[in-house]
Structure formats: C-alpha cells, structure tokens
Protein backbone atom coordinates (compact mmCIF):
# COMPACT_ATOMS: atom_id res chain seq x y z
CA UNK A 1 79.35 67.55 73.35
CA UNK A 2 76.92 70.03 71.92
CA UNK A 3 77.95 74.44 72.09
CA UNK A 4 75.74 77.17 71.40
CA UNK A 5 77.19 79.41 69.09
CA UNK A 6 75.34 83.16 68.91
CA UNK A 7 74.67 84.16 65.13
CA UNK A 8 73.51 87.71 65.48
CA UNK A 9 70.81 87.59 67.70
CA UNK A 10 69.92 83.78 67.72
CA UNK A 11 71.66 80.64 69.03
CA UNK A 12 72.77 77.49 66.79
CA UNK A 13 73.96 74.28 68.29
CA UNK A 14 76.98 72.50 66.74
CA UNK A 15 78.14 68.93 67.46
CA UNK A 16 81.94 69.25 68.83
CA UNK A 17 83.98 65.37 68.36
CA UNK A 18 84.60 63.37 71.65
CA UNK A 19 88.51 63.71 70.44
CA UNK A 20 88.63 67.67 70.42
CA UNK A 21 86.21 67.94 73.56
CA UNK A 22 89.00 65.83 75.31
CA UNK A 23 91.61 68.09 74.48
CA UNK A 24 89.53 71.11 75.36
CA UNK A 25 89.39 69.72 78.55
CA UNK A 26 92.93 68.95 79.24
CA UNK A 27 94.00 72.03 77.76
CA UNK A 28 91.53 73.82 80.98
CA UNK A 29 93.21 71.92 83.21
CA UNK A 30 96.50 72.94 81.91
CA UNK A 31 96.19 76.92 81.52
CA UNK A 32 96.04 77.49 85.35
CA UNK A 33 99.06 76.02 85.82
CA UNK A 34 101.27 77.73 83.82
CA UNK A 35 101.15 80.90 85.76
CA UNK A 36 102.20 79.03 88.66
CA UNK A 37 105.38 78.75 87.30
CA UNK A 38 106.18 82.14 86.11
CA UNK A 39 108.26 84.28 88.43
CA UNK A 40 107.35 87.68 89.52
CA UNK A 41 110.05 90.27 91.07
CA UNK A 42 108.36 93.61 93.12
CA UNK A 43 110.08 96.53 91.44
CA UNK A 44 109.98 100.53 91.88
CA UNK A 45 110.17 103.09 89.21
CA UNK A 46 109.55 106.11 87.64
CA UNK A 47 109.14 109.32 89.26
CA UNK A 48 106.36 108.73 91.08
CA UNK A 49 107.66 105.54 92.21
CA UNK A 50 104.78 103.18 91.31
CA UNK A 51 105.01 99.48 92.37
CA UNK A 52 104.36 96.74 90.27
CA UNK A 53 105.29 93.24 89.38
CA UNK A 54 107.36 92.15 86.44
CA UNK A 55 108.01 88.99 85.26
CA UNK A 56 111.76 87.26 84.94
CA UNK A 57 113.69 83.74 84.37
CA UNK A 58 116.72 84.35 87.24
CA UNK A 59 117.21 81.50 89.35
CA UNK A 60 118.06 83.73 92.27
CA UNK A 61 117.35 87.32 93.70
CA UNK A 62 120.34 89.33 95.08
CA UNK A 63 120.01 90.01 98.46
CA UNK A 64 121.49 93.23 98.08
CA UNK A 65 120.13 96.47 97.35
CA UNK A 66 119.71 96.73 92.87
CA UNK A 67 118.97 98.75 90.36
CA UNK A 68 117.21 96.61 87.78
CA UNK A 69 116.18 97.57 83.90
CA UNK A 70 112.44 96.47 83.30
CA UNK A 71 110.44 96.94 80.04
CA UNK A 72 107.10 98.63 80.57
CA UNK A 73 104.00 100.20 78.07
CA UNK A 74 106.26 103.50 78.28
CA UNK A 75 109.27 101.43 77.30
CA UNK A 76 112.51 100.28 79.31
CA UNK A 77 113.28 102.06 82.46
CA UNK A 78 115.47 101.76 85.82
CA UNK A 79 113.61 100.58 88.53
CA UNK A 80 114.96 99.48 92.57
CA UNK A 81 113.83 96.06 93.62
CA UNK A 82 111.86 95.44 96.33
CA UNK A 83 111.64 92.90 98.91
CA UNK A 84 114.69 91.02 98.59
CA UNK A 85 115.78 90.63 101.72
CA UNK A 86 113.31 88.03 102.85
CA UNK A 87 110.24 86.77 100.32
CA UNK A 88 112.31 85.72 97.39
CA UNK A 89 113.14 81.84 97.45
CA UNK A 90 114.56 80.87 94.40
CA UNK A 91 113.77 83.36 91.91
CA UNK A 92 109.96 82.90 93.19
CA UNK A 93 108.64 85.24 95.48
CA UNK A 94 107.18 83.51 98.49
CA UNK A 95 104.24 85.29 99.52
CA UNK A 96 100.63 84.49 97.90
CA UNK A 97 98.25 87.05 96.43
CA UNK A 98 96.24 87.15 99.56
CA UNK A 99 99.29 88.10 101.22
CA UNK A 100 100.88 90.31 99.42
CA UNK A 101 97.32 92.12 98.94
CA UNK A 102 96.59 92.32 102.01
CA UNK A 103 100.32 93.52 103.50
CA UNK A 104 99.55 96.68 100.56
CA UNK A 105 96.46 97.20 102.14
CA UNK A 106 96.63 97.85 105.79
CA UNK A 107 99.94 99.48 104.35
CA UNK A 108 97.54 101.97 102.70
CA UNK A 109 99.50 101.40 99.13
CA UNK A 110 97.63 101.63 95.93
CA UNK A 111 99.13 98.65 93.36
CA UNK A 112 98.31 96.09 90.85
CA UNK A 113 98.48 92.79 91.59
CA UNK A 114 98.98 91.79 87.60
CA UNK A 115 102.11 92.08 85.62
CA UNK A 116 103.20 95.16 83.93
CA UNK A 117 106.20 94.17 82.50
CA UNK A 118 109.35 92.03 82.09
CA UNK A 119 112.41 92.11 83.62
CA UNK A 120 115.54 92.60 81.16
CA UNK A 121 118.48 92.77 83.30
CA UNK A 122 120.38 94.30 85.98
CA UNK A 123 121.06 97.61 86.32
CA UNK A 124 124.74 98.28 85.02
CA UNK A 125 127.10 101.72 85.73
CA UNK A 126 126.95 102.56 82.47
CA UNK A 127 123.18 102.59 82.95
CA UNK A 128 123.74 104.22 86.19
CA UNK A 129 125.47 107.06 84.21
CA UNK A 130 122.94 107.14 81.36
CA UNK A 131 120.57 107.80 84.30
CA UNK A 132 121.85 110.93 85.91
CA UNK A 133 122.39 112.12 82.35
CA UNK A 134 118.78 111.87 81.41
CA UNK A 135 117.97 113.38 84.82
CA UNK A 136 120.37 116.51 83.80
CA UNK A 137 118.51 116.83 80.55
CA UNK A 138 114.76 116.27 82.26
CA UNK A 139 115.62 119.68 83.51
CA UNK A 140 116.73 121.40 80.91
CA UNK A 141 113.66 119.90 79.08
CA UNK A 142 111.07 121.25 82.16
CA UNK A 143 112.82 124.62 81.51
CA UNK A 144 112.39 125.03 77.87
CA UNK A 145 108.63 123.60 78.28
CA UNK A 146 107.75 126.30 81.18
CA UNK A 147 109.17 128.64 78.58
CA UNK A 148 107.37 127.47 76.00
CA UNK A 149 104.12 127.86 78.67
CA UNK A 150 104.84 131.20 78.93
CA UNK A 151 104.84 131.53 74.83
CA UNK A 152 101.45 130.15 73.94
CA UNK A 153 99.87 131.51 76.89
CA UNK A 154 98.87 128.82 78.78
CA UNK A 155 97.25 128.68 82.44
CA UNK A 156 99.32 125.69 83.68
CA UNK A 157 102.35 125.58 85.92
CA UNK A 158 105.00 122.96 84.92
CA UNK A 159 105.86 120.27 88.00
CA UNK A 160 108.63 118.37 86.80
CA UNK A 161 109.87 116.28 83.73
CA UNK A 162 110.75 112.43 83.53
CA UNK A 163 112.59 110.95 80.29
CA UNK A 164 112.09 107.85 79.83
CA UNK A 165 115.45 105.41 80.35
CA UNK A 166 115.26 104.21 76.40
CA UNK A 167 114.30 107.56 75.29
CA UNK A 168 110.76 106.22 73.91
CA UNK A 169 109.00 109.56 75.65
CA UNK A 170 109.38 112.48 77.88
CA UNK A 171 106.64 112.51 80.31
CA UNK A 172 105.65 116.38 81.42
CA UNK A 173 103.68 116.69 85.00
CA UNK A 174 101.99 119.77 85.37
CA UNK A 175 99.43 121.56 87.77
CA UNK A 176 96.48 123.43 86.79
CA UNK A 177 93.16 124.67 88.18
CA UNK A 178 91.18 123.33 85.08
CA UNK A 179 91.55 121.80 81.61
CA UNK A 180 93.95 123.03 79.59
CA UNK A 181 94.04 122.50 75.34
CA UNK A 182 98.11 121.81 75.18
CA UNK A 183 97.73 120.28 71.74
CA UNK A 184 100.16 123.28 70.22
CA UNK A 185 102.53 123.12 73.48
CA UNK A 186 102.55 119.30 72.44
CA UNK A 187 103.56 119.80 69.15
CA UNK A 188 106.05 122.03 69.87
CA UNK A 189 107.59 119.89 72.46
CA UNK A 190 107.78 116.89 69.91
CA UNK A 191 109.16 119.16 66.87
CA UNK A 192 112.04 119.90 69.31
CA UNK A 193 112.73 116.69 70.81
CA UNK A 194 112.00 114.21 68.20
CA UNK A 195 109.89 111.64 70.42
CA UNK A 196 106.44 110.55 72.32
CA UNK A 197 105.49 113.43 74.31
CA UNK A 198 103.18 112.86 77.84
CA UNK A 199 101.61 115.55 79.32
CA UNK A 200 100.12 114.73 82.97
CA UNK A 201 98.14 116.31 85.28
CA UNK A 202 99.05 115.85 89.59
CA UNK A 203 97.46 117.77 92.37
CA UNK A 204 99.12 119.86 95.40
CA UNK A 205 100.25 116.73 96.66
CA UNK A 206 102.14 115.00 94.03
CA UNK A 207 103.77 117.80 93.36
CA UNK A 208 105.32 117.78 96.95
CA UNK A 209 106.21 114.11 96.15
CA UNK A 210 108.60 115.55 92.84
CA UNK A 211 109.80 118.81 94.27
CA UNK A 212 109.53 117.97 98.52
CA UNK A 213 112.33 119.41 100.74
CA UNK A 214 112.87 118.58 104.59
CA UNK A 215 109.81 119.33 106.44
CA UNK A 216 109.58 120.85 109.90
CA UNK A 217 109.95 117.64 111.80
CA UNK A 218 113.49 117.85 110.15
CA UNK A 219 112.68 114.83 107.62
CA UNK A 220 112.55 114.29 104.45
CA UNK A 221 108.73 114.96 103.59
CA UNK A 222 106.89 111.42 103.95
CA UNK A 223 105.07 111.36 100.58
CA UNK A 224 108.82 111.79 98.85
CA UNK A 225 110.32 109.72 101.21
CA UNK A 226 108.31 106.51 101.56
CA UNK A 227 104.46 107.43 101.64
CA UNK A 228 102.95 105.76 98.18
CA UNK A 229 98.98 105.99 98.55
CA UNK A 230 98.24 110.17 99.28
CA UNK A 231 94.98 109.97 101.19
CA UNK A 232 92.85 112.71 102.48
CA UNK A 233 93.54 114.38 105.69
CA UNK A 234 90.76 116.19 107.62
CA UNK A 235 90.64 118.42 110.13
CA UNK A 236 88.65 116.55 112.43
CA UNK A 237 91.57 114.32 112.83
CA UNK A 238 94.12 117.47 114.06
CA UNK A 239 91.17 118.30 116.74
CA UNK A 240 90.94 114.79 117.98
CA UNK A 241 94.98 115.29 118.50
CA UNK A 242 94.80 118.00 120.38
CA UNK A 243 97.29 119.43 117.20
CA UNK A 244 97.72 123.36 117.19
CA UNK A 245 95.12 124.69 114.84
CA UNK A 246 97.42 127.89 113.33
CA UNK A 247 97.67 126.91 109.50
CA UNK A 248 101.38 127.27 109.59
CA UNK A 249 102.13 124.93 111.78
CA UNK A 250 99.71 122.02 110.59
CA UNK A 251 100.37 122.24 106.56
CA UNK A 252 102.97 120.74 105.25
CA UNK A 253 104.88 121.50 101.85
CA UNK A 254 101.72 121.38 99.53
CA UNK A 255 99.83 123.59 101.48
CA UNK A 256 97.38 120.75 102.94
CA UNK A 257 96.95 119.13 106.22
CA UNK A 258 100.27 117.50 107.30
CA UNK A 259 99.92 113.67 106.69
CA UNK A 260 100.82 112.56 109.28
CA UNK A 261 98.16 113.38 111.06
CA UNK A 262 96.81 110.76 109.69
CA UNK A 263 99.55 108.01 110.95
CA UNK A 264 97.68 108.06 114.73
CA UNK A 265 94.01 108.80 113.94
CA UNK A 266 93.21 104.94 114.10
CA UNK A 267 94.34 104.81 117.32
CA UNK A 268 93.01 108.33 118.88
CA UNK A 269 89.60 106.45 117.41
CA UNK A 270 89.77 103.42 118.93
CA UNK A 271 90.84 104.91 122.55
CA UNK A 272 88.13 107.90 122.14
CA UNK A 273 85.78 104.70 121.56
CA UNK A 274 86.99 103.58 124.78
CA UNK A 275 85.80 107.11 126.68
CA UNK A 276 82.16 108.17 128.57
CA UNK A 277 80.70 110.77 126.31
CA UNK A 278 80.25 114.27 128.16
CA UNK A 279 77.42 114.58 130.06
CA UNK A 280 77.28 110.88 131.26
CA UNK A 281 77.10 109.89 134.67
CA UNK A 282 79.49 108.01 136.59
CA UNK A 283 80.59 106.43 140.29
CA UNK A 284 83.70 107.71 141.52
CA UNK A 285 85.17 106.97 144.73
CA UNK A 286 84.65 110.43 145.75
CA UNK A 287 81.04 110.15 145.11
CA UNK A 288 78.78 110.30 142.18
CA UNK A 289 79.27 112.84 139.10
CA UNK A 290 79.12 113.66 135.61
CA UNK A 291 81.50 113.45 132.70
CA UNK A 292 82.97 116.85 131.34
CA UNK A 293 85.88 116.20 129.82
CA UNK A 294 88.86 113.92 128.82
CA UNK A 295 92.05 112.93 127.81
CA UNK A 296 92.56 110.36 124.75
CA UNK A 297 95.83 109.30 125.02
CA UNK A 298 96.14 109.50 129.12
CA UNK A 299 92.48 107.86 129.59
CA UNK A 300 91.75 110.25 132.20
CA UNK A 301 88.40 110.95 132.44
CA UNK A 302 87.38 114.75 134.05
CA UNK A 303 84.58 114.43 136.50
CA UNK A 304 82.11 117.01 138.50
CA UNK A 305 81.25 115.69 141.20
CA UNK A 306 77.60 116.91 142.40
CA UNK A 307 79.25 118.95 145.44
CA UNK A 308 80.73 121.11 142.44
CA UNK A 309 84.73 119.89 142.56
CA UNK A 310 86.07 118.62 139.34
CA UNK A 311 88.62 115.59 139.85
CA UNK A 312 90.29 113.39 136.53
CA UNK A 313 89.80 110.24 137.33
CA UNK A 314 91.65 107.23 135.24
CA UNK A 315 89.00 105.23 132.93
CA UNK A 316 89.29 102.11 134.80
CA UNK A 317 88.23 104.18 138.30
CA UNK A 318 85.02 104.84 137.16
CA UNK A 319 81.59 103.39 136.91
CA UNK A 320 78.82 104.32 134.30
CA UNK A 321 75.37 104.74 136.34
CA UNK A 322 72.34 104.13 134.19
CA UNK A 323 70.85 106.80 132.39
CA UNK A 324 68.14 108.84 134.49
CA UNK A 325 64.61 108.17 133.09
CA UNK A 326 62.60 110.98 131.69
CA UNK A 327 59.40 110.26 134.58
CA UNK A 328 62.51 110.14 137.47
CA UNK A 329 64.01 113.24 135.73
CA UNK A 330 60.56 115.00 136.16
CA UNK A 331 59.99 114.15 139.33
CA UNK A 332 63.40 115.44 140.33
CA UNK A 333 62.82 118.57 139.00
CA UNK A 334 59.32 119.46 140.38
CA UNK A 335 61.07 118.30 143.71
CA UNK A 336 63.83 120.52 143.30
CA UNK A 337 60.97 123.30 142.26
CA UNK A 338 59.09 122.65 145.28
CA UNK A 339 62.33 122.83 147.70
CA UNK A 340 62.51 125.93 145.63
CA UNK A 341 58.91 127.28 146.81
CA UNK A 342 59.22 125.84 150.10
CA UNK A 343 62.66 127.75 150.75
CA UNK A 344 60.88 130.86 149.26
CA UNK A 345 58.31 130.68 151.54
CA UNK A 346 60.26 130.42 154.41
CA UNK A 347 62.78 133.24 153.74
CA UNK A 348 59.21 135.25 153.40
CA UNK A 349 57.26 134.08 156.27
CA UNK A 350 60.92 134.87 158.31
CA UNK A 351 60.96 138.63 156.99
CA UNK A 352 57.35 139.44 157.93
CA UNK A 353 57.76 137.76 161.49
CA UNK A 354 61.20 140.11 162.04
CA UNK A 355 59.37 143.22 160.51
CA UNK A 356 56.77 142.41 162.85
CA UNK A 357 58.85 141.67 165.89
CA UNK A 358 60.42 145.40 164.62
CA UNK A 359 56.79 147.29 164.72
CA UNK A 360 56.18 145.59 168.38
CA UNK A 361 59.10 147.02 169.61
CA UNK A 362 58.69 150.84 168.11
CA UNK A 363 54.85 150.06 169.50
C-alpha cells in the first residue's frame, strides 16, 4: 500500500506494511459501528428551551413526564425529556435521522441532529429545589445588572437572566438597537458574582418568549408556550386572511405580526392556487361572465355575468373559457365601435326627419 504524505507544498510516497494496512482497514469498518450503539435521549433546556440530543447508558426511558440533569459546554443543567411516550425502545430511541429530521422540519423547529452533551442523571427534589432557588436569584441578579445599566450608561435594555444549574455562569439576555461595548458592565458583573459571565443579544421576539403573558386569544403566547423556530410573518399573509388590518388587533406581545398568522398561510396558498384570477372568463349556468372576486376558504367564486348581475358561484360550477385573442379582441371592438356609429347615425338621421316633419307642419 503506498500514501502520499504532503511536505509543505510537495507530495512524498511512503510504503505502509500489508500487516498495518490490514488493520487500517478493519479499524474503517469498525468506527461506523460504534455510534450505532450509543444511545441518544431528546431533552429540553435552558431558557430558551433549545432541543438537542444527549447521550446516556439507561436501559430504559420512563414513560412519565422527567426532569433530567444533562452536562452541556455551559456546564450541568435541568432539562425535560422529550418523546417518551412512544420512540424510546430500550434506552434507544427508535426513529432514524431521516425521521427525526424530517418530523423537525415540516414542524418548522430549528435543532441539531449531533450530540451536545451527556446525560448524568435524573432530576431529583433536591434539584427541583436548587432550581426555583436559582430562578429567585436570576432575578435579583437581572435587577442589580439593569442597575448597573443605568450606572455606566449603557443603551441596552436587560431581558432576563438564566444561572446556570451548577453555577458555572450567569447568562444575561438583553435587547438593543445596535452594538453595545459591555466589557466594564462585564467586569462588574463578574467582580460581584464570582463566575463566567454571558451577555446575549435576542430580538422583539425572544424577548416575548422570556417575559410572554396570555395573549388575546386567551392563551399562553405560542412562542412561550410551544413555538421553537420564530419565523417571519408578513403582511401579505394577514390580507390573504381576510385578518383586520388595525395594528392593535394583529400584533401580538412583541409588537410584530401575530404568529399565527402564519399557522394557515400554507393552506390559504394552496386553495387561492385553486381560484380563477380576476378578470378571467368563465361558463356559468346562468350564462357566460367574468371573474371579480372570491372567497378562499368558501371556494366561491364572484361572477358578472355580461347582462351586468353579479352571482358567487362555487369553484366546481364553473368553466374557464379560453382566453380571447388579441385579432378577435380587435375585431370586437371596431364592431362594437361601428354599432356605436351606426346607432349614432340613426338617433341623427331620426332627429332631422322629426324636425322636418315639425317645419312641414308650421309650413
């Protein structure tokens, strides 16, 4: 066996033994398998509850709902498991990577299909406890850093604050219309709490997701509640609805576009799709007409007929006629100018006979 080794910018060719190019080999077909074996668990965590897949040696998954302790690259935190109702068999989660990918994706979810951790153990009440501590301190922590804002000056507005379960940082999420130099509010921060401080920027959005309250619909507001993956809502997709355009009524708790506007726009797509454009011209049974309106949802289609009545007409009533051609189009319209003349004429000819017929009499 004979490799090509690069030595700065040239190549040299070594002879490898028949005994270590054997072993290479086995050892390739040996690496692939060992990840087949490793078991994944589907956890939640942190404050913005991000998904991700951590690693673990338990012959079986609880079927009921857990709070598990994971170790991530921020340290060890409390995280709720996901998914164990059904795809765990075990200890091995059932579904393939082209499944589970492609459940997160017509899900609209953002995630990473590779590990980000191991599992350490499950969740215990005195971790429960340590929890709602930490939480209790996060906000006295977001206070004394807003003050601390206020202090040095700073044009930044503080979202929320997440400790860390094992106390390895204190994660600070804050808004702000540009960059912002917090290297002194750092310091500061670190001087007073003796550990790894995180300073994060979020949008609008995400800060609905930390701070959300019931929204209008008398829910808790979807991004807080269950919606992961924030996308962009326009406002093309509250016209298609029919929605109420008043700003008050269609912005939710960040001051954006509701998202759920966006739950239906796939399907108000698919049945406009379905629709004549305005303009067109169809058969009805009540004679011949063209398109000037419709209804998404219903699949009525409104129609004027050519006598000048306007009738809705469901979709599957109707009958596209053929486009007019531009040389028939012409032709109809010097007719219609030539009825036009014609009827001119006439109405002429017929006031200079009665003014006529008027002088004979006088005469």
């Amino acid at each position: 066996m004979v490799l090509l080794i690069q030595c700065g910018f040239e190549y040299s060719e070594i002879d490898v033994p028949i005994e270590v190019d054997n072993r290479m080999a086995k050892t390739a077909a040996i690496k692939p398998k060992q990840g087949k074996y490793k078991k994944y668990m589907l956890v939640r965590y942190g404050r913005m509850d991000t998904l991700g897949w951590f690693e673990h040696n338990q012959a079986h998954i609880s079927k009921e709902p857990a709070r598990v302790v994971i170790k991530t690259d921020r340290g060890l935190e409390l995280g709720q498991l996901v998914g164990q109702l059904c795809p765990y068999k075990a200890g091995h989660f059932r579904w393939n990577e082209e499944q589970v990918t492609r459940y997160f994706e017509d899900s609209g979810i953002d995630y990473s299909w590779g590990p980000v951790g191991r599992f350490a153990r499950y969740a215990t009440a005195e971790d429960l406890n340590e929890e709602r501590h930490l939480q209790k301190i996060a906000q006295e922590e977001m206070e004394y850093c807003t003050k601390c804002v206020k202090e040095l000056g700073l044009s930044m507005k503080i979202a929320g604050a997440e400790h860390v379960f094992g106390g390895e940082r204190i994660i600070f999420y804050f808004m702000s219309d540009g960059r912002v130099d917090f290297r002194q509010l750092v310091k500061k921060l670190a001087r007073e709490y003796q550990t790894r401080i995180e300073m994060r920027q979020i949008g609008s959005r995400d800060e609905a997701k930390l701070l959300g309250d019931i929204e209008s619909c008398g829910q808790e507001c979807c991004c807080k509640r269950f919606l992961k993956a924030l996308k962009p809502v326009s406002m093309r997709m509250a016209k298609m609805q029919k929605a109420t355009l008043d700003p008050s009524k269609i912005s939710g708790y960040c001051g954006r576009l509701k998202c759920c506007l966006r739950y239906e726009d796939k399907t108000y797509v698919e049945l406009k799709k379905l629709l004549p454009r305005k303009n067109t011209r169809v058969q009805t049974e009540q004679g011949p007409g063209k398109v000037v309106n419709s209804q998404i949802l219903t699949q009525l289609v409104i129609v004027e007929i050519d006598n000048g009545t306007k009738v809705a007409v469901p979709l599957e009533e109707i009958e596209i006629l053929p486009p007019v051609k531009a040389s028939d189009k012409a032709q109809e319209k010097k007719d219609s100018d030539d009825n036009s003349q014609g009827k001119y004429r006439n109405e002429i000819n017929a006031s200079n006979s009665n003014k006529s017929n008027g002088r004979n009499r006088n005469g």
